[in-house]
PDB file of N, CA and C in Angstrom:
ATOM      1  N   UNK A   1      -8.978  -0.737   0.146  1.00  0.00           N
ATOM      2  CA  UNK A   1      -7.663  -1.210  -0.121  1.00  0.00           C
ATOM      3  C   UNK A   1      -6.818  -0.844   1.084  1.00  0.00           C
ATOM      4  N   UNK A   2      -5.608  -2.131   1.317  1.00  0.00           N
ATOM      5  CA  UNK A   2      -5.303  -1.616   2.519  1.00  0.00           C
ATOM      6  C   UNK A   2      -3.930  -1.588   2.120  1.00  0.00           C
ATOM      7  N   UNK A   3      -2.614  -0.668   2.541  1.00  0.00           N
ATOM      8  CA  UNK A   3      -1.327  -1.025   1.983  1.00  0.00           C
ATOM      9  C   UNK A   3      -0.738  -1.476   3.118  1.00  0.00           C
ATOM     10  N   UNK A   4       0.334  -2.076   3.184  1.00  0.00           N
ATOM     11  CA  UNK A   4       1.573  -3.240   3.705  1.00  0.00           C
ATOM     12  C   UNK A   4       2.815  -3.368   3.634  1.00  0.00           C
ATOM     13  N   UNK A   5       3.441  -3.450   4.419  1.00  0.00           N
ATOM     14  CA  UNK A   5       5.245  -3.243   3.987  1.00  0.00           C
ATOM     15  C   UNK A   5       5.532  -4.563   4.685  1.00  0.00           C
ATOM     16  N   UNK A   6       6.921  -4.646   4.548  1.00  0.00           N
ATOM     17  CA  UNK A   6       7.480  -5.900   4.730  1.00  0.00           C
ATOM     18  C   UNK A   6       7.965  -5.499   6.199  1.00  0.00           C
ATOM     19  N   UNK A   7       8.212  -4.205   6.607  1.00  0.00           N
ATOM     20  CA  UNK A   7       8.798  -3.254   7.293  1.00  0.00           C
ATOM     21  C   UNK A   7       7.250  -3.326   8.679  1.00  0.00           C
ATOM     22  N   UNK A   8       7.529  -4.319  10.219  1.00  0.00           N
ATOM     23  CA  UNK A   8       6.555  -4.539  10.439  1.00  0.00           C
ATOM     24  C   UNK A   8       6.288  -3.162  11.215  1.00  0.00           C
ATOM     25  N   UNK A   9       7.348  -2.172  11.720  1.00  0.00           N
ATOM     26  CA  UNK A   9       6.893  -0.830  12.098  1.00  0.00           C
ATOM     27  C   UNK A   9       6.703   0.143  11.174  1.00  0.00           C
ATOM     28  N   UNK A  10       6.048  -0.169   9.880  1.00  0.00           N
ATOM     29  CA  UNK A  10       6.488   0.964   8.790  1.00  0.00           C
ATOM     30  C   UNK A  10       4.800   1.438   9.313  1.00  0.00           C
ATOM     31  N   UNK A  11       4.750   2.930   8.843  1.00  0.00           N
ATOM     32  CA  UNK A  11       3.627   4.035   9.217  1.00  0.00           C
ATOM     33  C   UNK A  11       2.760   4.532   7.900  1.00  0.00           C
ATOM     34  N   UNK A  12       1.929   4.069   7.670  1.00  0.00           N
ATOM     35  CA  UNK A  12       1.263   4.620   6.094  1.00  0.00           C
ATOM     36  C   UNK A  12       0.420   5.663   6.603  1.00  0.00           C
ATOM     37  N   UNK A  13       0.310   6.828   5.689  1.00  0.00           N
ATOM     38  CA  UNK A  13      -0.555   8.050   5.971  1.00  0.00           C
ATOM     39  C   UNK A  13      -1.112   8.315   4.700  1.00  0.00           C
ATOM     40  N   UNK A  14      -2.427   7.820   4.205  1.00  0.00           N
ATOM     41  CA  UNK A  14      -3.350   7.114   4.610  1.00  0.00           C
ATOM     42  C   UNK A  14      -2.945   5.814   4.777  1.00  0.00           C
ATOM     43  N   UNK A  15      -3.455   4.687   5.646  1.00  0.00           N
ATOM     44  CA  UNK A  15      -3.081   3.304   5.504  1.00  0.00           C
ATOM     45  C   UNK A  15      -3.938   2.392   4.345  1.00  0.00           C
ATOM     46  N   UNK A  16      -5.439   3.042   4.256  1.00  0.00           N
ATOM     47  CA  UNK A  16      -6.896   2.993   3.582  1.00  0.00           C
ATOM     48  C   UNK A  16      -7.017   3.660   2.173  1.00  0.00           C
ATOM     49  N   UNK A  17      -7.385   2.953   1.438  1.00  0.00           N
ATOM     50  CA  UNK A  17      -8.478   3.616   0.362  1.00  0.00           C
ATOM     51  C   UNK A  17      -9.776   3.243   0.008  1.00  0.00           C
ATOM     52  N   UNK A  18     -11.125   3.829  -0.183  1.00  0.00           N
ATOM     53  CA  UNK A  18     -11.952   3.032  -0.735  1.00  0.00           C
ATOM     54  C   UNK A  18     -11.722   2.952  -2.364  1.00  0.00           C
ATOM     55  N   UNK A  19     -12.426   1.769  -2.398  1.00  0.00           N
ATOM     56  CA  UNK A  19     -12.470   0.636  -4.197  1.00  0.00           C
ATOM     57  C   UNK A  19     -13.679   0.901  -4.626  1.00  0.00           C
ATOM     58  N   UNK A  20     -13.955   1.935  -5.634  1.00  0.00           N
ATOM     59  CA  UNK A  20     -15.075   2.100  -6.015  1.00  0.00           C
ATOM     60  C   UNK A  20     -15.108   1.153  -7.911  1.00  0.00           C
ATOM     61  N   UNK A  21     -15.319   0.164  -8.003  1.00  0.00           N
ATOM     62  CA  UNK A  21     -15.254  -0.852  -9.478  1.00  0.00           C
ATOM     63  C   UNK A  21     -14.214  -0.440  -9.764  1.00  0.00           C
ATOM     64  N   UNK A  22     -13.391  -1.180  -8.886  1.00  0.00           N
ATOM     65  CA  UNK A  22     -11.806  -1.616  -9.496  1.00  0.00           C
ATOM     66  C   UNK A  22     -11.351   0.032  -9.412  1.00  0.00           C
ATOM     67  N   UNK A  23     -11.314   0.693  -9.321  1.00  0.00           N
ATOM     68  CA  UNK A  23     -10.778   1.981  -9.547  1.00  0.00           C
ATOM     69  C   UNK A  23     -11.016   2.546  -7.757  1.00  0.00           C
ATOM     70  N   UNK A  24      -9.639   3.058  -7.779  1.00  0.00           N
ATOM     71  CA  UNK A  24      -9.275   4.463  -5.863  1.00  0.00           C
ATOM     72  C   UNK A  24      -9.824   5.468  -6.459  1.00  0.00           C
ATOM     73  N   UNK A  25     -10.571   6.039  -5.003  1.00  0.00           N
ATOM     74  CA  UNK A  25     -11.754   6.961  -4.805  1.00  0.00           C
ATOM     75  C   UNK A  25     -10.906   8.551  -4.420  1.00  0.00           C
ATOM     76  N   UNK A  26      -9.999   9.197  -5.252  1.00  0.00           N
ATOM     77  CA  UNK A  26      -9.233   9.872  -5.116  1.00  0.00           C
ATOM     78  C   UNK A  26      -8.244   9.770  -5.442  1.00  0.00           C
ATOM     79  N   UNK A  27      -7.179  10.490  -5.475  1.00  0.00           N
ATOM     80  CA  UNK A  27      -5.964  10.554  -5.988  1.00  0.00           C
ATOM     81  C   UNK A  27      -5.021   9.612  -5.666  1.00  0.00           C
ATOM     82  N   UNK A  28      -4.978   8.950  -4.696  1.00  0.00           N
ATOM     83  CA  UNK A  28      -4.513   7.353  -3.957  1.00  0.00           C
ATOM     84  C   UNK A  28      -2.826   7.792  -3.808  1.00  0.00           C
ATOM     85  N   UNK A  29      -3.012   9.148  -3.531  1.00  0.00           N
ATOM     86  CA  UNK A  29      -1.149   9.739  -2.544  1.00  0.00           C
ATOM     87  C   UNK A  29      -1.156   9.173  -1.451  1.00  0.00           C
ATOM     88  N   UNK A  30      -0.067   8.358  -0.597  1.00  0.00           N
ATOM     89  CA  UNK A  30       0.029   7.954   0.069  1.00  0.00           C
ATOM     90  C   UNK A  30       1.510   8.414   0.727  1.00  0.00           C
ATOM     91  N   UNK A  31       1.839   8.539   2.154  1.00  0.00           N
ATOM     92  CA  UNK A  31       3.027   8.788   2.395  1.00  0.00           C
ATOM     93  C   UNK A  31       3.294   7.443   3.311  1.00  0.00           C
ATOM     94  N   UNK A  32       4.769   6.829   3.403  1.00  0.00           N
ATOM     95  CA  UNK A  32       5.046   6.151   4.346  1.00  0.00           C
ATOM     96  C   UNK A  32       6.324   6.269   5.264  1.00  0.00           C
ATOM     97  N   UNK A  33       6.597   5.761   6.547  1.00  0.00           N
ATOM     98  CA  UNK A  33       7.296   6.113   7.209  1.00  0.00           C
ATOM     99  C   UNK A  33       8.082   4.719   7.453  1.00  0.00           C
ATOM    100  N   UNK A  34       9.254   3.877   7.201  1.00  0.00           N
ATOM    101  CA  UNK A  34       9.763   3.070   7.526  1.00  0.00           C
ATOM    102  C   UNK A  34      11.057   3.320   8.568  1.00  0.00           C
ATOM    103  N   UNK A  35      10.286   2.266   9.395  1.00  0.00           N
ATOM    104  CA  UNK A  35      11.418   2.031  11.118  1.00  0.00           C
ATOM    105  C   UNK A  35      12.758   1.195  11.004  1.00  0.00           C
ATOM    106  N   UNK A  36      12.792  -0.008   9.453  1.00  0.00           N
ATOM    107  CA  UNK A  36      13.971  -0.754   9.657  1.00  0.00           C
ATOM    108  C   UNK A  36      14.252  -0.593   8.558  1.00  0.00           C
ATOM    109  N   UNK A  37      16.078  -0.504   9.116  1.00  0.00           N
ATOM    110  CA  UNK A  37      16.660  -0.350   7.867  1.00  0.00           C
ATOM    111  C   UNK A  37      17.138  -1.458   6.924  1.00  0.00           C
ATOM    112  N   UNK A  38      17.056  -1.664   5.266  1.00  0.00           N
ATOM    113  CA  UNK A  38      17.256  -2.659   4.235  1.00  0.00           C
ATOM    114  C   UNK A  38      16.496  -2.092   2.958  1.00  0.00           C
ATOM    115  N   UNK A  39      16.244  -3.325   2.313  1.00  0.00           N
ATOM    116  CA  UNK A  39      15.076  -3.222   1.628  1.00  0.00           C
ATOM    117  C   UNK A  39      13.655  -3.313   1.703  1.00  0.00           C
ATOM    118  N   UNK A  40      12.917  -3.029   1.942  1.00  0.00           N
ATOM    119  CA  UNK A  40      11.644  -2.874   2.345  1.00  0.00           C
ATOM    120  C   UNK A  40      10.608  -2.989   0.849  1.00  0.00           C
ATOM    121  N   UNK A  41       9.287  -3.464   1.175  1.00  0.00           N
ATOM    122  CA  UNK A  41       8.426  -4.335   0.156  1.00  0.00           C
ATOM    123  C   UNK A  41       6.995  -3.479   0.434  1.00  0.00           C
ATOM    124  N   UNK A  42       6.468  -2.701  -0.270  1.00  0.00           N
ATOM    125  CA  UNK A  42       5.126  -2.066  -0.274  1.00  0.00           C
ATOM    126  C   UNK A  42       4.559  -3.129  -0.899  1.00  0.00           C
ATOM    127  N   UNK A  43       3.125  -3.146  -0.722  1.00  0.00           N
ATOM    128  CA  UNK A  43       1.713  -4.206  -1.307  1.00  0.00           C
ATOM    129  C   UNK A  43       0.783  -3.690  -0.976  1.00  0.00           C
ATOM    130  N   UNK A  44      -0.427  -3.852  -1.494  1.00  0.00           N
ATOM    131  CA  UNK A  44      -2.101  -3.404  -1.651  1.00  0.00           C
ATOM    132  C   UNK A  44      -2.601  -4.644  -1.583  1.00  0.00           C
ATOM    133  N   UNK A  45      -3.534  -4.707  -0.838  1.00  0.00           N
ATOM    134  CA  UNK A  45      -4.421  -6.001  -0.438  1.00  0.00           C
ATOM    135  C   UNK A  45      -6.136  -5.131  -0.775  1.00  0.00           C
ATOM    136  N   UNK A  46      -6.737  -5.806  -1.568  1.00  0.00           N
ATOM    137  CA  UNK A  46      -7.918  -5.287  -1.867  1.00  0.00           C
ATOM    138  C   UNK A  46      -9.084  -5.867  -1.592  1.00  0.00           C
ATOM    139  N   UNK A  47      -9.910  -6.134  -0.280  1.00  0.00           N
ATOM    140  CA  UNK A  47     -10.832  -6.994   0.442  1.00  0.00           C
ATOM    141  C   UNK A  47     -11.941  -6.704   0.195  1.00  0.00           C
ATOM    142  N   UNK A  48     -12.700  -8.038   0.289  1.00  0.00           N
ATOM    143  CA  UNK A  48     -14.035  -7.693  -1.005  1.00  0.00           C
ATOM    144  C   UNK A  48     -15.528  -6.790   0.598  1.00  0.00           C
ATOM    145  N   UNK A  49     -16.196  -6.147   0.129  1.00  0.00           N
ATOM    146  CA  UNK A  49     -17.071  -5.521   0.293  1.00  0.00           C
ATOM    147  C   UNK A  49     -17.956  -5.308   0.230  1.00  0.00           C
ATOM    148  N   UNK A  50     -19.413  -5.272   0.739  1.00  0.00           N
ATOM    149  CA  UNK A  50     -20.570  -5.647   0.293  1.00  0.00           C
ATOM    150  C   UNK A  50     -21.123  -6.344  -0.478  1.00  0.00           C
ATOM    151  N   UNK A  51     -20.471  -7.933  -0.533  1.00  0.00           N
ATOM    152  CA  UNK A  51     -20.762  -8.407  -1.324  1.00  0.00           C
ATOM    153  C   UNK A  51     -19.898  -8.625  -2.827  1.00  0.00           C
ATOM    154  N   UNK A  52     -19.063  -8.201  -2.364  1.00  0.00           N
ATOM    155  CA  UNK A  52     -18.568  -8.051  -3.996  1.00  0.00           C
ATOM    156  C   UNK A  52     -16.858  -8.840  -3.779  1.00  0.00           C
ATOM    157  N   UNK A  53     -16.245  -9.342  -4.937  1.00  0.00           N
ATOM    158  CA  UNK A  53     -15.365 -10.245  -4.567  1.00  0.00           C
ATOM    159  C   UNK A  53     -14.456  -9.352  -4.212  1.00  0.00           C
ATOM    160  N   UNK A  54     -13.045 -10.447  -3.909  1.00  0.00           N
ATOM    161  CA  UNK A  54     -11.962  -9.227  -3.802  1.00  0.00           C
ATOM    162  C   UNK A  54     -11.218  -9.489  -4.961  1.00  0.00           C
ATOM    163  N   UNK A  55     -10.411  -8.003  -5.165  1.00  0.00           N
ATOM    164  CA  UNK A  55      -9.855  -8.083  -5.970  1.00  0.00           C
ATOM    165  C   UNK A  55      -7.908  -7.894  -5.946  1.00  0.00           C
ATOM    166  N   UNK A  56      -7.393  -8.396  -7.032  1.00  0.00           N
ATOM    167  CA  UNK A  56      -5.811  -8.324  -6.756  1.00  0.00           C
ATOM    168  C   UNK A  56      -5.688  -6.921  -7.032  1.00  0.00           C
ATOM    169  N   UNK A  57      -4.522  -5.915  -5.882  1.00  0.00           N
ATOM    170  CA  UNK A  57      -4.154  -4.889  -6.113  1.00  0.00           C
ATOM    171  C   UNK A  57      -2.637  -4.665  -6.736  1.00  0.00           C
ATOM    172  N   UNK A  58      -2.182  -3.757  -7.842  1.00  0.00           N
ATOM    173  CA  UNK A  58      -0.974  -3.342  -7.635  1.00  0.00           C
ATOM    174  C   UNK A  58      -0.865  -2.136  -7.948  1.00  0.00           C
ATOM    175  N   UNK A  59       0.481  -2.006  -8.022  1.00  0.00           N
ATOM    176  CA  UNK A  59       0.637  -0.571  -7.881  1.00  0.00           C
ATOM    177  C   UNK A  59       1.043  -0.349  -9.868  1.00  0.00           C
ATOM    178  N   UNK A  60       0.836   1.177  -9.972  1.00  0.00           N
ATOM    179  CA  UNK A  60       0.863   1.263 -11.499  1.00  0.00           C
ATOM    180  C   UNK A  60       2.253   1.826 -11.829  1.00  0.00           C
ATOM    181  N   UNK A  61       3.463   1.758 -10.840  1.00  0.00           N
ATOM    182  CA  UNK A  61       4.432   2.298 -10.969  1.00  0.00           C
ATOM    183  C   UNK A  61       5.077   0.992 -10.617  1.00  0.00           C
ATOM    184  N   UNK A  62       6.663   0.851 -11.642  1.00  0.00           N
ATOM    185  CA  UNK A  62       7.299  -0.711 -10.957  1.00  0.00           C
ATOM    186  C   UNK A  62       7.936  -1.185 -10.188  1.00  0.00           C
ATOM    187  N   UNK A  63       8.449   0.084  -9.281  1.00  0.00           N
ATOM    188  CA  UNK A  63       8.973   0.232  -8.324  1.00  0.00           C
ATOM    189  C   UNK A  63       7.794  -0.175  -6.803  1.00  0.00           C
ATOM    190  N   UNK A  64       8.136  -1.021  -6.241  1.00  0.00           N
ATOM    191  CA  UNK A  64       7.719  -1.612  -5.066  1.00  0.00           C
ATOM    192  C   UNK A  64       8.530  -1.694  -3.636  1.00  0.00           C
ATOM    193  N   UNK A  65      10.143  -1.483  -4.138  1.00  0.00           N
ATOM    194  CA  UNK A  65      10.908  -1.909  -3.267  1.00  0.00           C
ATOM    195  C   UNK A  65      11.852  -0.373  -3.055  1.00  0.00           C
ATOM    196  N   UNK A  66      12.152  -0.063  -1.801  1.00  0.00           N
ATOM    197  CA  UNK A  66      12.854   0.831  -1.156  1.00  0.00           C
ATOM    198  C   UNK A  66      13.700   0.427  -0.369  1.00  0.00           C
ATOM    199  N   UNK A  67      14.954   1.061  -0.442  1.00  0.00           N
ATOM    200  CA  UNK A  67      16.387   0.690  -0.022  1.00  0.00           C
ATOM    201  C   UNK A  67      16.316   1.774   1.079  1.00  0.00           C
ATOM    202  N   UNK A  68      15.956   1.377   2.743  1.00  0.00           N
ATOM    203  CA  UNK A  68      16.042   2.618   3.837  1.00  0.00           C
ATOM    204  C   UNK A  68      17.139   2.154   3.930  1.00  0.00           C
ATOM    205  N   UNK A  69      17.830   3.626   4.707  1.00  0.00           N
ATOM    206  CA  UNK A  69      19.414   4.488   4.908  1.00  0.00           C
ATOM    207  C   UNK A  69      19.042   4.622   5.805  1.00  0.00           C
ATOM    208  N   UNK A  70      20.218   4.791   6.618  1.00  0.00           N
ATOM    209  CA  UNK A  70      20.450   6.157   7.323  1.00  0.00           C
ATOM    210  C   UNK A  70      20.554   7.404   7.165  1.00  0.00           C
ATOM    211  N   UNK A  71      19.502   8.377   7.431  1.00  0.00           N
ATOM    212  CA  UNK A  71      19.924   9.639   7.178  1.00  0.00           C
ATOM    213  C   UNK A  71      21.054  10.417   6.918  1.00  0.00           C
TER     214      UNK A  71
END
């Protein structure tokens, strides 16, 4: 799984997860760092793998969207 912002300098730490049957291979904490300021759009793209299809990712919280400030 790979995550994505709308934000084209935004910094993900991890950017990666592996997809072990539909289910993240760990706790799937992620930190991110966004460069422009607005609203900004997180997404999970989940690309298929040995064979196996891909699948749609989201997130299990409903919040997707972040309002960056200025400090």
């Amino acid at each position: 799984m790979t995550l994505n912002s709308t934000d084209p300098g935004a910094a993900f730490r991890p950017k990666t997860f592996l997809v072990n049957f539909g289910h993240i291979v760990g706790n799937g904490v992620f930190a991110v760092t966004f460069s422009t300021l607005g609203v900004q759009r997180v997404s999970a793209t989940i690309t298929s793998n040995m064979g196996s299809p891909p699948m749609r990712g989201y997130f299990a919280s409903p919040a997707d969207e972040f309002s960056v400030v200025i400090p």
